[in-house]
C-alpha atoms as a PDB file:
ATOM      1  CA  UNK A   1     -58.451  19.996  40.661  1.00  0.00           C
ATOM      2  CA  UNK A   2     -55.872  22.440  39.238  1.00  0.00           C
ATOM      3  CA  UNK A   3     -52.896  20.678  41.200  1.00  0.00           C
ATOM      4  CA  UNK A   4     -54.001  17.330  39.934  1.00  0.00           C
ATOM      5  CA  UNK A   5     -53.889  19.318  35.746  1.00  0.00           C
ATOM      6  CA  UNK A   6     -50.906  20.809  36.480  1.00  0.00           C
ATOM      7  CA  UNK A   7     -48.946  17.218  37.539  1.00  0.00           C
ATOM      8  CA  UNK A   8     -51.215  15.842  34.356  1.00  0.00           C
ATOM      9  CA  UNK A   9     -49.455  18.607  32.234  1.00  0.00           C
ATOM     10  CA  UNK A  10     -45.811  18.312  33.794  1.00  0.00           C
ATOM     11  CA  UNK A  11     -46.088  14.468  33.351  1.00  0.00           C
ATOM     12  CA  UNK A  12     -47.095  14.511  29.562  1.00  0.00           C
ATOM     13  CA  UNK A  13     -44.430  17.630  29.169  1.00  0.00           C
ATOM     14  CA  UNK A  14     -41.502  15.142  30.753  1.00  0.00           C
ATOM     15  CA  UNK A  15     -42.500  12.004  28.709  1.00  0.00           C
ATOM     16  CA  UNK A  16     -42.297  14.481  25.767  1.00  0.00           C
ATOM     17  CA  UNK A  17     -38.804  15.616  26.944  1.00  0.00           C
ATOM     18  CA  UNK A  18     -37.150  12.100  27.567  1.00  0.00           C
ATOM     19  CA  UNK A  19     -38.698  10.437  24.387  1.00  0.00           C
ATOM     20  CA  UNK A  20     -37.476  13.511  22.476  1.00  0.00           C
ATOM     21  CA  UNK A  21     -33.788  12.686  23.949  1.00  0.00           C
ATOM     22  CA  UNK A  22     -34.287   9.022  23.490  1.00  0.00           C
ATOM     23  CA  UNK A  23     -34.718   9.527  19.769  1.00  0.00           C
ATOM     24  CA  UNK A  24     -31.672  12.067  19.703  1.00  0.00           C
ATOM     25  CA  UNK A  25     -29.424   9.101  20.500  1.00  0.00           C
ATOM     26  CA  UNK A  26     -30.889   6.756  18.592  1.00  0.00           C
ATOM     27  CA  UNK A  27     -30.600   8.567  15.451  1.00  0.00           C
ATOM     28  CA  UNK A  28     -27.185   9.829  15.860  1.00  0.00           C
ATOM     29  CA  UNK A  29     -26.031   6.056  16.161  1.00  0.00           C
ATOM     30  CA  UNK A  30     -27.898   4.780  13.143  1.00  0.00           C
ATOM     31  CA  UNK A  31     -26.468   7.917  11.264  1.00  0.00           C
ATOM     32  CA  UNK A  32     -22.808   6.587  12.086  1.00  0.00           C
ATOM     33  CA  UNK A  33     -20.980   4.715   9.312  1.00  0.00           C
ATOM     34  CA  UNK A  34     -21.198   0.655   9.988  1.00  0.00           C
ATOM     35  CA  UNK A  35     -17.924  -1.316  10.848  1.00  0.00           C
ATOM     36  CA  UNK A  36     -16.776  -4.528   8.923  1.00  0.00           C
ATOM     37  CA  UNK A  37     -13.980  -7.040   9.366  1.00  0.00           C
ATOM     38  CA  UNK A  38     -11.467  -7.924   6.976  1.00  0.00           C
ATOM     39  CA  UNK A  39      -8.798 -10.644   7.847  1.00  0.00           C
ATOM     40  CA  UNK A  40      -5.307 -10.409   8.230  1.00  0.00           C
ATOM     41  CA  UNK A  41      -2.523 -12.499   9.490  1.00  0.00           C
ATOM     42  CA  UNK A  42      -0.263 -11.686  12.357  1.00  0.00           C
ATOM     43  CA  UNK A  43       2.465 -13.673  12.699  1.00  0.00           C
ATOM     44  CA  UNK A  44       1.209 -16.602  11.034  1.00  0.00           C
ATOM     45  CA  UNK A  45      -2.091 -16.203  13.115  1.00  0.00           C
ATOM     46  CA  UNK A  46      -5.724 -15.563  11.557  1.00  0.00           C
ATOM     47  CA  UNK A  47      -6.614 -11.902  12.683  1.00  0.00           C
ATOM     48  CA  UNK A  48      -8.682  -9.259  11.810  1.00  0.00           C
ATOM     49  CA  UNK A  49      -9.059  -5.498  11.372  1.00  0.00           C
ATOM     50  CA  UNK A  50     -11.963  -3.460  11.930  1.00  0.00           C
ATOM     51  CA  UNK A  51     -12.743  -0.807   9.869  1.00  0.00           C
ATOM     52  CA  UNK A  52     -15.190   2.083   9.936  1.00  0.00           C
ATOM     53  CA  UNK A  53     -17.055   2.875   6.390  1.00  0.00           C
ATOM     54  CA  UNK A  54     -18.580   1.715   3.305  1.00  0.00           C
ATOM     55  CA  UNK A  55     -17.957  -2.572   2.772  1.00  0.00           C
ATOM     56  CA  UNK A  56     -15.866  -2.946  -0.786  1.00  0.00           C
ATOM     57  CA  UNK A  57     -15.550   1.035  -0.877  1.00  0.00           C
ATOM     58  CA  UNK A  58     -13.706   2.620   1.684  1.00  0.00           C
ATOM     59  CA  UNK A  59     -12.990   2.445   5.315  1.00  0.00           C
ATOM     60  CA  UNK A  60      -9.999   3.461   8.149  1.00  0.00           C
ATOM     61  CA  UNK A  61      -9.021   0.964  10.760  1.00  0.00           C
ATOM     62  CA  UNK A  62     -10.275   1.337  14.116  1.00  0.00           C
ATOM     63  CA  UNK A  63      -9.413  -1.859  15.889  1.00  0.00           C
ATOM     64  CA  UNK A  64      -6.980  -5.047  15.247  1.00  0.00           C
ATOM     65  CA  UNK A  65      -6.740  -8.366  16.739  1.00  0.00           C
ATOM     66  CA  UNK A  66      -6.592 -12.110  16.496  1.00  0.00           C
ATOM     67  CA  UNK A  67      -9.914 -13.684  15.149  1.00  0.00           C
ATOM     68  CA  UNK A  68     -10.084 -15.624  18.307  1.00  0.00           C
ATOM     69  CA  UNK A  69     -10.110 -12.293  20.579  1.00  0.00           C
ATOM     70  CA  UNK A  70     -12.284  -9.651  21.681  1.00  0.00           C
ATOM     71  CA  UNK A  71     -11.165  -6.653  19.641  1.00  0.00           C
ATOM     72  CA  UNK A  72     -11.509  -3.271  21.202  1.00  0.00           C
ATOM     73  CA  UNK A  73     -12.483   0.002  18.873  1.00  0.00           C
ATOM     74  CA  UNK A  74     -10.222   2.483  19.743  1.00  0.00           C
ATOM     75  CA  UNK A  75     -12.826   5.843  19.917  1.00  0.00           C
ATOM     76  CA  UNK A  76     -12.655   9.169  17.745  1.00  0.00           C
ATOM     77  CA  UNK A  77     -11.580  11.928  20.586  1.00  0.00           C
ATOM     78  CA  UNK A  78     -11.590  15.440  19.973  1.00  0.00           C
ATOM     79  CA  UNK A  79      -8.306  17.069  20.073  1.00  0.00           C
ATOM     80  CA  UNK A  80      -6.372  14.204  20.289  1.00  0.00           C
ATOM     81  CA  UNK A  81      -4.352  13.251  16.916  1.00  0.00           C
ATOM     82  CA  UNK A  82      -4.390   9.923  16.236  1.00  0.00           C
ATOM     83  CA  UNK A  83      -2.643   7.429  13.472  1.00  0.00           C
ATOM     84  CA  UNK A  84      -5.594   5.843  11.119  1.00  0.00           C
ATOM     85  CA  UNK A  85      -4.699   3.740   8.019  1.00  0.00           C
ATOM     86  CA  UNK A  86      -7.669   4.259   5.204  1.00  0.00           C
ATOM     87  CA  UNK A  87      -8.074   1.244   2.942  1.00  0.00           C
ATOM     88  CA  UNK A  88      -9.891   1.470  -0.337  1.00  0.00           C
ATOM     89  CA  UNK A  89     -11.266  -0.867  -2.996  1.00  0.00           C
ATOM     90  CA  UNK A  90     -12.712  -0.669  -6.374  1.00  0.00           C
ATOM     91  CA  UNK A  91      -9.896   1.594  -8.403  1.00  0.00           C
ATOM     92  CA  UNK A  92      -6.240   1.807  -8.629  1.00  0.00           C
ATOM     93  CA  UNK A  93      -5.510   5.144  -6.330  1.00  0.00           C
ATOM     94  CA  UNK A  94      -2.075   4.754  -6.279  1.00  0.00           C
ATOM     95  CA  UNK A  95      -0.004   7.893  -5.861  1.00  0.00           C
ATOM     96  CA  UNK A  96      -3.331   9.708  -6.552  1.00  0.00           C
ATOM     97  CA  UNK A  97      -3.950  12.798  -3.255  1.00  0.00           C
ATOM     98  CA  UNK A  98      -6.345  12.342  -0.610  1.00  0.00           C
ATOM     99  CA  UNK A  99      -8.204  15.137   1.206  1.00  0.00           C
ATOM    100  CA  UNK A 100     -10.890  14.600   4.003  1.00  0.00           C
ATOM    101  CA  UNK A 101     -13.513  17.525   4.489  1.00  0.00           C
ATOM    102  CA  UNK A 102     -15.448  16.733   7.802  1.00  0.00           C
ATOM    103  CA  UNK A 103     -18.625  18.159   8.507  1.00  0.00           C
ATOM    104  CA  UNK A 104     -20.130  18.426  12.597  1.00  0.00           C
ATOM    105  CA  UNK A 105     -23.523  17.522  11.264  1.00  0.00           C
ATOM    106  CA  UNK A 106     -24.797  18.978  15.006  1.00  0.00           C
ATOM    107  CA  UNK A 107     -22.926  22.839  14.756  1.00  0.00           C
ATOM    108  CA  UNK A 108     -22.403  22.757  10.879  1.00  0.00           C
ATOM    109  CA  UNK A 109     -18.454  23.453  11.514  1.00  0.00           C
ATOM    110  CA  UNK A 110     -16.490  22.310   8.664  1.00  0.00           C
ATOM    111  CA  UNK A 111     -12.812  21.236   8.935  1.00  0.00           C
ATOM    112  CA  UNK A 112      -9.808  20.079   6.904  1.00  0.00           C
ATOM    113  CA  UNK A 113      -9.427  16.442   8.497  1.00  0.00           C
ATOM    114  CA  UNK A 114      -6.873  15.119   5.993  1.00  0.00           C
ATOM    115  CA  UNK A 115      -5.056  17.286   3.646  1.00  0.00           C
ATOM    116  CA  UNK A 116      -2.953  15.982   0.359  1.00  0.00           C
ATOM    117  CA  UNK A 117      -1.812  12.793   1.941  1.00  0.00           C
ATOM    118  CA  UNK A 118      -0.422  10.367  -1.056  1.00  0.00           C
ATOM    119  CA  UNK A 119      -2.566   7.070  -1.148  1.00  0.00           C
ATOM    120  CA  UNK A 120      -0.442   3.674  -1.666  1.00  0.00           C
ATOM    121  CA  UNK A 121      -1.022   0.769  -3.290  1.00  0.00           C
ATOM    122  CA  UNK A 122      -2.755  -2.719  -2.003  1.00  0.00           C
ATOM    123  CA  UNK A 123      -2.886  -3.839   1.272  1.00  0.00           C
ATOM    124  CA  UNK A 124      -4.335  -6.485   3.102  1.00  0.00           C
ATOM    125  CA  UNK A 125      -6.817  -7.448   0.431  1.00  0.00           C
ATOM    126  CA  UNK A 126      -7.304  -3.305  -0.070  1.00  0.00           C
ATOM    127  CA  UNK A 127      -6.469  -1.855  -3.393  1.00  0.00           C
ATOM    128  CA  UNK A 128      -5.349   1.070  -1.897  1.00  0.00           C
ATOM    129  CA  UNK A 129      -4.335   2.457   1.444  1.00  0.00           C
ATOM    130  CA  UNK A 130      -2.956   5.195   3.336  1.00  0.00           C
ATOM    131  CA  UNK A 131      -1.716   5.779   6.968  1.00  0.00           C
ATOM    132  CA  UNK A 132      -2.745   9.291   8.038  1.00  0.00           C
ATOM    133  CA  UNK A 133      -3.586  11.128  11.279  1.00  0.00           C
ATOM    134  CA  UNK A 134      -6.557  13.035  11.920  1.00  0.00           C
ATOM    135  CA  UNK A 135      -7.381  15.169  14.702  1.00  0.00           C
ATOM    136  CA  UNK A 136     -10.720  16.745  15.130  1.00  0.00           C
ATOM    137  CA  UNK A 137     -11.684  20.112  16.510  1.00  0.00           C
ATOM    138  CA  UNK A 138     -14.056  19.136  18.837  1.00  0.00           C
ATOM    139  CA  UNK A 139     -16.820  16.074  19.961  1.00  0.00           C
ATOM    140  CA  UNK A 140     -20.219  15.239  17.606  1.00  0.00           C
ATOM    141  CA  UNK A 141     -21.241  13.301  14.372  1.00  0.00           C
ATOM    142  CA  UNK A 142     -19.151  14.461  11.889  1.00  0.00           C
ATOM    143  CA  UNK A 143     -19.472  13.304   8.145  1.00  0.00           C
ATOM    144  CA  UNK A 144     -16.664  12.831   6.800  1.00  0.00           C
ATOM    145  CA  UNK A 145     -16.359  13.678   3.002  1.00  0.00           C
ATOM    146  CA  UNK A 146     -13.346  11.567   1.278  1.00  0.00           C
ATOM    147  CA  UNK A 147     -12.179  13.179  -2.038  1.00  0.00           C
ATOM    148  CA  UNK A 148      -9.162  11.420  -4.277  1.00  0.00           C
ATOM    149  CA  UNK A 149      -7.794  14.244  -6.689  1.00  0.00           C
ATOM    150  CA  UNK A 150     -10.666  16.596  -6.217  1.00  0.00           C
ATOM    151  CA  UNK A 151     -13.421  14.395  -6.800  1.00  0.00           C
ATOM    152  CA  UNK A 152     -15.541  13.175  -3.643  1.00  0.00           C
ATOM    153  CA  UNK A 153     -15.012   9.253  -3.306  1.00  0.00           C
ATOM    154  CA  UNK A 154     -17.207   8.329  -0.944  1.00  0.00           C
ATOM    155  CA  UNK A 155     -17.719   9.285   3.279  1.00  0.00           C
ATOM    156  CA  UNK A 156     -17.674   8.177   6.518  1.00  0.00           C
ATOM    157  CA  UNK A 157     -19.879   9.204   9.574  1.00  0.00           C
ATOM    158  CA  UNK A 158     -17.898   9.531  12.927  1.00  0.00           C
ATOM    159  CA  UNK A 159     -18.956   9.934  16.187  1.00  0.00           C
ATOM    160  CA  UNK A 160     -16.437  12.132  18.500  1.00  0.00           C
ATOM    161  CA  UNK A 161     -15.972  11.858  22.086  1.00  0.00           C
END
């Protein structure tokens, strides 16, 4: 009788554990920032970029491709620098600094992502944009907080390999 409570116990105790993980994931990838699509042309072909971020607000590319291909997104790895064009809507940012503050929503480690880049005018139906690299210090959600002259703009959540 006291075999067949402890397997009773251990059972309930692992269906505890796993759902507990189960949930883990799932709410790390709903806390992650949403892609969209905007089109482009390359070389006279319809294409698109996909960008990671807030629709009509802000976003940095994370894959490219013709509209009639399968367009891998290039992941976020930890300690690897890596080229990212941000593209912005809504206000005229031209010439106006941007600094990225990210956040490992998992360790609360805080980092200087991006740090007084100079944002550009329109691109690619964008108002604004800005090619910058960002490297970060190691692998987790990380929110990242987007600030134009001082003043927080918007953010992005990441997930890190």
């Amino acid at each position: 009788m006291l075999n067949k409570a402890k397997y009773s116990l251990f059972t309930l105790l692992m269906i505890m554990v796993l759902s507990a993980c189960t949930s883990n994931e799932s709410m790390e990838n709903n806390l992650v920032s949403p892609t969209f699509t905007i089109p482009v042309m390359f070389d006279g072909e319809e294409g698109q970029n996909i960008l990671r971020g807030e629709q009509g607000k802000l976003g940095f590319l994370i894959g490219s491709g013709l509209e009639k291909e399968e367009v891998e997104l290039l992941p976020l790895v930890a300690n690897e620098p890596n080229k990212y064009m941000w593209h912005f809507w809504g206000q005229d940012l031209n010439g106006k600094s941007l600094r990225v503050i990210g956040t490992n929503i998992e360790t609360n480690e805080e980092a200087v992502i991006i740090d007084n880049y100079n944002i550009a005018g329109a691109l690619n139906g964008a108002d604004a944009h800005v090619p910058s690299s960002m490297v970060f210090p190691n692998s987790g959600i990380w929110e990242l907080d987007v600030y134009v002259e001082k003043e927080l703009f918007g953010n992005v959540v990441v997930e890190v390999q």
